[in-house]
Protein backbone atom coordinates (compact mmCIF):
# COMPACT_ATOMS: atom_id res chain seq x y z
CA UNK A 1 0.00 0.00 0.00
CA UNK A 2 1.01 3.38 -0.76
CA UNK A 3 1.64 6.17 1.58
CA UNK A 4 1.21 8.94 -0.51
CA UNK A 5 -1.09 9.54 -3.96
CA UNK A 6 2.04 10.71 -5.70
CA UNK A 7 5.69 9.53 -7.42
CA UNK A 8 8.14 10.99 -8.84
CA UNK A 9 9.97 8.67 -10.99
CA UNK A 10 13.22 8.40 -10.51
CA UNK A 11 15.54 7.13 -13.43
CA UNK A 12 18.69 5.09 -12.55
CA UNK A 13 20.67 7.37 -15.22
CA UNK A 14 20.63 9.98 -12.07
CA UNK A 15 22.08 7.56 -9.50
CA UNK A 16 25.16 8.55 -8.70
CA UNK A 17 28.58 6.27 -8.58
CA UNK A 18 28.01 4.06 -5.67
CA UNK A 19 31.39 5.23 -3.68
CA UNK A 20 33.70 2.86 -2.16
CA UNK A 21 32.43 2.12 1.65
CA UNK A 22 34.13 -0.10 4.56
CA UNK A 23 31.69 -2.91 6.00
CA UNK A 24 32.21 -5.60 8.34
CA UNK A 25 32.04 -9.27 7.00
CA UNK A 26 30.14 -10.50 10.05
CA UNK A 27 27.95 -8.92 12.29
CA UNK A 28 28.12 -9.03 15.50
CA UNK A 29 25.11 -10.19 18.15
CA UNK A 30 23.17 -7.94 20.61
CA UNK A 31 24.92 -8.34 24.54
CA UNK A 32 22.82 -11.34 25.62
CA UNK A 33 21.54 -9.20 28.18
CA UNK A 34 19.62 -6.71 25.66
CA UNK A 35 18.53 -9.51 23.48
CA UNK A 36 16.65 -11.34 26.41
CA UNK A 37 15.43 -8.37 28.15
CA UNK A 38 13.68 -7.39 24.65
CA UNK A 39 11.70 -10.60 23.98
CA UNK A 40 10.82 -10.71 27.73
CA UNK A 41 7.51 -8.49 27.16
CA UNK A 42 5.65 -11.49 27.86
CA UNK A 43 3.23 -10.13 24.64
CA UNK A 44 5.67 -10.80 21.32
CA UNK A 45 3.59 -13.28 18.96
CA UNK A 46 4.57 -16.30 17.37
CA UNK A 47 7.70 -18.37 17.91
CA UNK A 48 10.88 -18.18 19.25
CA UNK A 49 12.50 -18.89 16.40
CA UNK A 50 10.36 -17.03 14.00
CA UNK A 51 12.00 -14.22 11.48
CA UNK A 52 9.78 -12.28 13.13
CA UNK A 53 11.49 -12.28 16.41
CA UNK A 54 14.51 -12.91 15.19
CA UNK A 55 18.22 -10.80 15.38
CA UNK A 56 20.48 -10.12 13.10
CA UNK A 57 23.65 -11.54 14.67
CA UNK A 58 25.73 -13.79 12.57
CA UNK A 59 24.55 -12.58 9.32
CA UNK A 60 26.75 -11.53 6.61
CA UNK A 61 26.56 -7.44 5.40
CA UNK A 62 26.85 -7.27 1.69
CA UNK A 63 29.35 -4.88 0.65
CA UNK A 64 28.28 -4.38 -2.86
CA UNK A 65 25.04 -3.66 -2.01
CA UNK A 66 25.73 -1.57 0.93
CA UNK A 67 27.46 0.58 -1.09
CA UNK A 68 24.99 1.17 -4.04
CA UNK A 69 21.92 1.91 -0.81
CA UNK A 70 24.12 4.49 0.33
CA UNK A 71 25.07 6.12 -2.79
CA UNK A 72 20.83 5.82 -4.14
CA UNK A 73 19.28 6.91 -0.88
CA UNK A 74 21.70 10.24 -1.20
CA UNK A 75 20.55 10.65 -5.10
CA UNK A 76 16.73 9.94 -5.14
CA UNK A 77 14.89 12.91 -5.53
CA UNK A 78 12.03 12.39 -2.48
CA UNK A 79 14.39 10.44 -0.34
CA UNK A 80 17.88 12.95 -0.63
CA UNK A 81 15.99 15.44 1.98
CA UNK A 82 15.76 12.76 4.79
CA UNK A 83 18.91 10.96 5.91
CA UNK A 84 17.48 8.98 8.26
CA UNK A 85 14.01 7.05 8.41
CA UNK A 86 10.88 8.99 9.77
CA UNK A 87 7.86 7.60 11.52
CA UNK A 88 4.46 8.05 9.74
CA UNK A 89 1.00 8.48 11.89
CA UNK A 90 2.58 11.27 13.94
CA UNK A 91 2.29 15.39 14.35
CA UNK A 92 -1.03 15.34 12.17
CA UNK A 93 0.62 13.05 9.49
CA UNK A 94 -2.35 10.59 8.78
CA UNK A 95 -0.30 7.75 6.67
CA UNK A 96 0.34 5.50 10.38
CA UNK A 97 -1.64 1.83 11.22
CA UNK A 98 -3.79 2.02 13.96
CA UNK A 99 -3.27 -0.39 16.53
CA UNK A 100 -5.53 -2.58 18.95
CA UNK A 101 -3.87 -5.00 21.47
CA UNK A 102 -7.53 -7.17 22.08
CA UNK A 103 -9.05 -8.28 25.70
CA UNK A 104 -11.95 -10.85 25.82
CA UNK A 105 -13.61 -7.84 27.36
CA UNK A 106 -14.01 -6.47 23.91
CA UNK A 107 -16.73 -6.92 21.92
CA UNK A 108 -16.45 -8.96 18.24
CA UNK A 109 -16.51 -7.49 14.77
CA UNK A 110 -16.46 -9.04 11.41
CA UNK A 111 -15.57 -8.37 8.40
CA UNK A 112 -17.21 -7.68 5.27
CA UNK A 113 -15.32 -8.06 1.55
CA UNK A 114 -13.20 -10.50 -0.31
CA UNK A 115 -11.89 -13.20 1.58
CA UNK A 116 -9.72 -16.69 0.68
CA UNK A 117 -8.94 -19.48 2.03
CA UNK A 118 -7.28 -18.16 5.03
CA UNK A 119 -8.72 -14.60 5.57
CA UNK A 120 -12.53 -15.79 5.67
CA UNK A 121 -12.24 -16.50 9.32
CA UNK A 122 -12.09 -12.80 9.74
CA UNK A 123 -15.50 -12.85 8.54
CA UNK A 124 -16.94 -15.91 10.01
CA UNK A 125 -15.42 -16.26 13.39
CA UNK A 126 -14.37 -12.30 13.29
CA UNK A 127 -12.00 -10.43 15.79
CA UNK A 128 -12.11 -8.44 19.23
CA UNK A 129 -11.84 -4.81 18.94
CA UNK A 130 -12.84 -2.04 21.25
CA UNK A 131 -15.37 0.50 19.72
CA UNK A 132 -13.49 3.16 20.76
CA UNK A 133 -10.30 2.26 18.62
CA UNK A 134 -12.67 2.54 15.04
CA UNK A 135 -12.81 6.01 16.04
CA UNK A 136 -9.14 6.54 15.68
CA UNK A 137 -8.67 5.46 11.62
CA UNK A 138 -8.34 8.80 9.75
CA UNK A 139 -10.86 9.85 7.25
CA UNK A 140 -9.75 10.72 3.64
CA UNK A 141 -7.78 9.32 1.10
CA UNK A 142 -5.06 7.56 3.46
CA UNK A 143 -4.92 3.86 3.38
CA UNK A 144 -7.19 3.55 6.76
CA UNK A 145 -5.39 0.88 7.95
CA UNK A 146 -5.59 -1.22 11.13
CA UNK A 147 -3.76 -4.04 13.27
CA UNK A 148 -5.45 -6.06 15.63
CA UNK A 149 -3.65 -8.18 17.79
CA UNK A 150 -5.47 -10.49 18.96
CA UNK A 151 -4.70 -13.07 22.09
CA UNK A 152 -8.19 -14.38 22.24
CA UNK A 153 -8.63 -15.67 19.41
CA UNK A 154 -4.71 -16.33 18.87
CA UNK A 155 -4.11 -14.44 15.57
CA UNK A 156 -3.04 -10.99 14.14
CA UNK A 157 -5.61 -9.35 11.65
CA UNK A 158 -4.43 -6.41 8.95
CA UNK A 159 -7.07 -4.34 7.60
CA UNK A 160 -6.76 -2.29 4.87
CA UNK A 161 -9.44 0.10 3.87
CA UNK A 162 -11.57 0.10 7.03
CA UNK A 163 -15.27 1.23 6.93
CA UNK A 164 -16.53 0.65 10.47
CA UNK A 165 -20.43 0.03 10.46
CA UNK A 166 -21.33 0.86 14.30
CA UNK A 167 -25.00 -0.75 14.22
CA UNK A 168 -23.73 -3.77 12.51
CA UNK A 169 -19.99 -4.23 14.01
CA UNK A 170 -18.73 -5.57 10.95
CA UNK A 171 -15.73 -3.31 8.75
CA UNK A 172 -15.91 -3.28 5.23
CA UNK A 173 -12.36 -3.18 3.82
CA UNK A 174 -10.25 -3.99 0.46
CA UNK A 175 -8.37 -6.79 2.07
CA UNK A 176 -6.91 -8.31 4.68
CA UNK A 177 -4.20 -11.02 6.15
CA UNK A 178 -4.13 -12.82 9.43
CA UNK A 179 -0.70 -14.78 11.03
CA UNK A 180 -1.55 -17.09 13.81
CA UNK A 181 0.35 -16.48 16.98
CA UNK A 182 1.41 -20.00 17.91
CA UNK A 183 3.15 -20.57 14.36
CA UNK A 184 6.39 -18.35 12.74
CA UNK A 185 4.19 -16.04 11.10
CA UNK A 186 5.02 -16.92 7.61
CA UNK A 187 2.83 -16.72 5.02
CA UNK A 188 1.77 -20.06 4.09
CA UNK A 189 3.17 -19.69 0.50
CA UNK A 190 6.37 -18.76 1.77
CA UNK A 191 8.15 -22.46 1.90
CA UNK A 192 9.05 -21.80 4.81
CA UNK A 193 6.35 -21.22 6.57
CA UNK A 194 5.05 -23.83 9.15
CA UNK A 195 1.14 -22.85 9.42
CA UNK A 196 -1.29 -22.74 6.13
CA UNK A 197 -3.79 -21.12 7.57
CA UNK A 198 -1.28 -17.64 7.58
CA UNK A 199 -1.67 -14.65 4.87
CA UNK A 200 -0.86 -11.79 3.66
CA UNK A 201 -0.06 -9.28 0.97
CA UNK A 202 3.02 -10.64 -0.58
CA UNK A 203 4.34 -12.41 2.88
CA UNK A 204 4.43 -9.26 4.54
CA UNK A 205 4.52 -9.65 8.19
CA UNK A 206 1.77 -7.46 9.57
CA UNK A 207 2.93 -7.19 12.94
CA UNK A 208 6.48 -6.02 12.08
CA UNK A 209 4.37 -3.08 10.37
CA UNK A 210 3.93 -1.11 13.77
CA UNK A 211 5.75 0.47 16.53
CA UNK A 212 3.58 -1.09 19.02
CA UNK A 213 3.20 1.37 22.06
CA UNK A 214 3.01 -1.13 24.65
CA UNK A 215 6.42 -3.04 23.33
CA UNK A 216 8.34 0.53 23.11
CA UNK A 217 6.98 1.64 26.75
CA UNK A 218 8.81 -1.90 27.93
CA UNK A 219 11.95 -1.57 25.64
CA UNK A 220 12.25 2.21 27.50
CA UNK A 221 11.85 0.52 30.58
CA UNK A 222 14.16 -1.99 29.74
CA UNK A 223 16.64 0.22 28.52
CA UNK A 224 16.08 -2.64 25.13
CA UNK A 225 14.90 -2.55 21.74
CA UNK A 226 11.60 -3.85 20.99
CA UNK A 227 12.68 -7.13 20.01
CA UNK A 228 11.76 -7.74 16.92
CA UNK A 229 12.26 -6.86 13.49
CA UNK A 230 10.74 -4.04 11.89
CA UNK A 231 9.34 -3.05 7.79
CA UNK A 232 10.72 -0.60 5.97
CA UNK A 233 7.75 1.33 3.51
CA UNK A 234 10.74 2.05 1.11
CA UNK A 235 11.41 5.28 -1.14
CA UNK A 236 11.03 3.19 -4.62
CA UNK A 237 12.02 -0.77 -4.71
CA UNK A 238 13.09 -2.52 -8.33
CA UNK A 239 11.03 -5.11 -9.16
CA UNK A 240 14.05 -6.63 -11.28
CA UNK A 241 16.35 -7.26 -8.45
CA UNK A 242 17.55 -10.97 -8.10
CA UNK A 243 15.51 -11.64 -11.08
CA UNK A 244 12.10 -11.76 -9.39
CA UNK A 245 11.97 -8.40 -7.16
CA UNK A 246 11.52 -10.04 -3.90
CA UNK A 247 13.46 -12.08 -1.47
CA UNK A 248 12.45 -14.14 2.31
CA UNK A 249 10.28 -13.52 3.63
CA UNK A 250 8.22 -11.68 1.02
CA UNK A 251 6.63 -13.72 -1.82
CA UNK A 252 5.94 -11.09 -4.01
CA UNK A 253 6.49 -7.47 -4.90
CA UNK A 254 4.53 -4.55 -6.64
CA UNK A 255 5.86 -5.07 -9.81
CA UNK A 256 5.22 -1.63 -11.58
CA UNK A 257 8.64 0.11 -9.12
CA UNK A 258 11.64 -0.78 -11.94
CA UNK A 259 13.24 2.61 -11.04
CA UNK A 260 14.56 2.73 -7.19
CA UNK A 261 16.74 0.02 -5.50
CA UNK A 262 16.35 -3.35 -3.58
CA UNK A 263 13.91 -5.76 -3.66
CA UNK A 264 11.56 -6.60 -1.24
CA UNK A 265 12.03 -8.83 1.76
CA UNK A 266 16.15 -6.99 1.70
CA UNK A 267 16.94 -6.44 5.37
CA UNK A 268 18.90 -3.94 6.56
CA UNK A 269 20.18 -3.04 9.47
CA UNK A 270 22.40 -0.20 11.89
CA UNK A 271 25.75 -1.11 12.07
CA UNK A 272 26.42 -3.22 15.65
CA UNK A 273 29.79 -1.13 15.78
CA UNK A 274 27.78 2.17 16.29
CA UNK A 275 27.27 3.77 19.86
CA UNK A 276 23.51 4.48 20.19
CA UNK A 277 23.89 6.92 23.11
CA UNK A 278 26.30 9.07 20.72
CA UNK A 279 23.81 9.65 18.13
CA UNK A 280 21.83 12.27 21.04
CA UNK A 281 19.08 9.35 21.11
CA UNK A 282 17.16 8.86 24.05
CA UNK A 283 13.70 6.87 25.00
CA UNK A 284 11.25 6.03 22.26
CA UNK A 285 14.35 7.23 19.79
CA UNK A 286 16.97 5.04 21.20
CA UNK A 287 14.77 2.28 21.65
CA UNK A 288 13.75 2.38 18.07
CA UNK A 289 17.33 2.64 17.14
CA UNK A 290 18.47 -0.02 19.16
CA UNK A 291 15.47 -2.31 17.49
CA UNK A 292 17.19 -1.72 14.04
CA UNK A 293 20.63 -2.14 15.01
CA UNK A 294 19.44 -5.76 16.74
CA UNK A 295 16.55 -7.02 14.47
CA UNK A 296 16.91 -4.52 11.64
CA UNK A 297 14.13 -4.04 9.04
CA UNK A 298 12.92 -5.63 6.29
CA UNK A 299 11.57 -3.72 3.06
CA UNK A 300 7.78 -4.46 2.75
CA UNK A 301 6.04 -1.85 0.62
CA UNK A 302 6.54 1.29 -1.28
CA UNK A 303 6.05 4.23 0.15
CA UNK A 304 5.21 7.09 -2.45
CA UNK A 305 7.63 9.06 -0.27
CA UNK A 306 10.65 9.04 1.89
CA UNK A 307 11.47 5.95 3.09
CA UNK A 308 9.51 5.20 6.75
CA UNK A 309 8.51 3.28 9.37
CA UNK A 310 4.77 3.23 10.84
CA UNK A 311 3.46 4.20 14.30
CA UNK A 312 0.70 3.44 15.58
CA UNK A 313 -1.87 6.10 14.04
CA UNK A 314 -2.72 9.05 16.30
CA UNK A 315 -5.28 11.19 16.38
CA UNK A 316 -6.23 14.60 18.11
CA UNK A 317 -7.81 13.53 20.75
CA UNK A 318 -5.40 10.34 21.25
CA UNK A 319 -1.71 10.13 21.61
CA UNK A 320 -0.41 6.49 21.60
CA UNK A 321 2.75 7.93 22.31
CA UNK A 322 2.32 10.01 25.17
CA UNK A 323 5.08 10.52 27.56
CA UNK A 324 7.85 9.51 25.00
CA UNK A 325 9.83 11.67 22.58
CA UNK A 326 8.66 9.79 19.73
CA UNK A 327 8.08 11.95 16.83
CA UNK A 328 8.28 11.62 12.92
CA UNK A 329 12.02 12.83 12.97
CA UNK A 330 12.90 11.46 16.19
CA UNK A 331 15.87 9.46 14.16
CA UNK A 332 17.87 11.79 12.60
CA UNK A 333 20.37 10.94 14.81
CA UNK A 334 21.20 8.54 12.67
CA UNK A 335 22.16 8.65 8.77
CA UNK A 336 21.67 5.99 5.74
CA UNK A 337 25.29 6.15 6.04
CA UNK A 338 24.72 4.11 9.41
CA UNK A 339 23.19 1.17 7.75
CA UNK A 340 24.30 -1.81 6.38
CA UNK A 341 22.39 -4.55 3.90
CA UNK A 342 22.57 -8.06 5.01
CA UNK A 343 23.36 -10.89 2.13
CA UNK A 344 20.20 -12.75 1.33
């Protein structure tokens, strides 16, 4: 899904020379200590060893590729402006997911659409979500999109194109995906996924999709990252990388982007060698920091603009965020620069 209704197309004749860049062979692992302290939230979904949850110690950084990211995400057009991610669904900006963490307590709505296989238990069986959190999904043009988290029933639920009917308690949307929370979250034409009864949009993994308040109140706490990995909504992918456009765990990609760089599924993550607490990060900042240098970020979408990762969608009259210095460009501590790609 797109972020924004407009592109400008950006032609790989105006990439600069990738410049020559130093990058570690091997990556490192989180201290022991910050790894366990971020999965202990008690509330992380699926399993232990899932992608999902999973760090990016021992993996390999690609050079090559490292090189080319830096050199593109200083020469795009809509990305050149912003050295660092930003955080959609903040300050007014109405492009974020909104977010429900279910109770039993809350009451049931279905869904009303197109369903498969998989999804139609979102219209059958349904999912729990409070009345109040309907309220929250903007109003316009924006992708009015929702995560529901759901213990209850034991599954996540994306929603895209909510239309809350109040009388009725069902939502009318243009899709929707749902990743069962005792499984590894794969999507169950991924091969290696270990659940059929998973989907989503091209394998995405819905819950990586959010900054989930709760989890970054806890990694604060913790002095952690959130432990697990996050999605990149990228400036502009190439759907001919690697032949295909897409790499694990994506099983797909939107194949009209031939113009930017990567495919999707590409992870990416904050150099281990880089001090945190020297960047002038603190809180919700350094927590999200920390998340990418330990679990990094995949790239799972396009995002008609700057490259981003989604909060939780706020509102005027509700701040998910409250008490935290989380803000859309609460990262530029950090720089592209800072990043490395990870061989697939």
């Amino acid at each position: 899904m797109s972020v924004s209704m407009s592109r400008r197309r950006f032609m790989r004749n105006s990439l600069a020379a990738a410049a020559t860049v130093g990058v570690a062979g091997r990556l490192s692992l989180p201290s022991p200590a910050a790894a366990a302290t971020a999965s202990s939230a008690g509330s992380l979904p699926y399993s232990a060893d899932s992608y999902f949850r999973s760090t990016v110690g021992g993996a390999t950084a690609d050079a090559a590729r490292t090189s080319a990211f830096r050199s593109f995400m200083k020469a795009h057009p809509e990305q050149k402006s912003y050295a660092y991610p930003r955080i959609s669904g903040l300050s007014g900006d109405k492009w974020g997911t909104t977010f429900h963490l279910s109770g039993a307590a809350d009451p049931v709505w279905k869904l009303k659409g197109t369903f498969n296989n998989q999804t139609s238990i979102l219209s059958t069986q349904g999912v729990h979500i409070a009345d109040s959190v309907l309220g929250r999904i903007p109003v316009g043009t924006q992708d009015r999109e929702m995560l529901v988290v759901d213990p209850v029933f034991g599954y996540s639920a994306f929603i895209a194109d909510c239309v809350p009917n109040y009388s009725t308690r069902t939502i009318t949307c243009s899709s929707s995906g749902v990743t069962y929370h005792a499984s590894n979250g794969l999507d169950y034409r991924n091969p290696r996924s270990n659940d059929k009864r998973n989907f989503t949009s091209r394998g995405r993994l819905s819950d990586a999709g959010v900054i989930r308040p709760d989890l970054l109140n806890n990694a604060i706490a913790n002095n952690s990252g959130l432990g697990h990995v996050l999605q990149f909504w990228f400036v502009e992918t190439d759907a001919r990388t690697f032949g295909n456009g897409f790499v694990h765990p994506m099983i797909g990609c939107e194949k009209r982007h031939i113009s930017g760089w990567g495919a999707e599924g590409e992870r990416l993550c904050i150099d281990p060698s880089i001090d945190l607490t020297k960047r002038g990060l603190t809180g919700a900042a350094l927590a999200v920091a920390r998340t990418l240098q330990q679990n990094g970020a995949y790239i799972g979408d396009n995002s008609g603009s700057s490259t981003m990762l989604k909060g939780a969608q706020a509102s005027t009259s509700y701040n998910p965020y409250a008490g935290t210095n989380l803000g859309r460009d609460c990262l530029k501590g950090i720089t592209w620069d800072d990043f490395i790609v990870l061989k697939c």
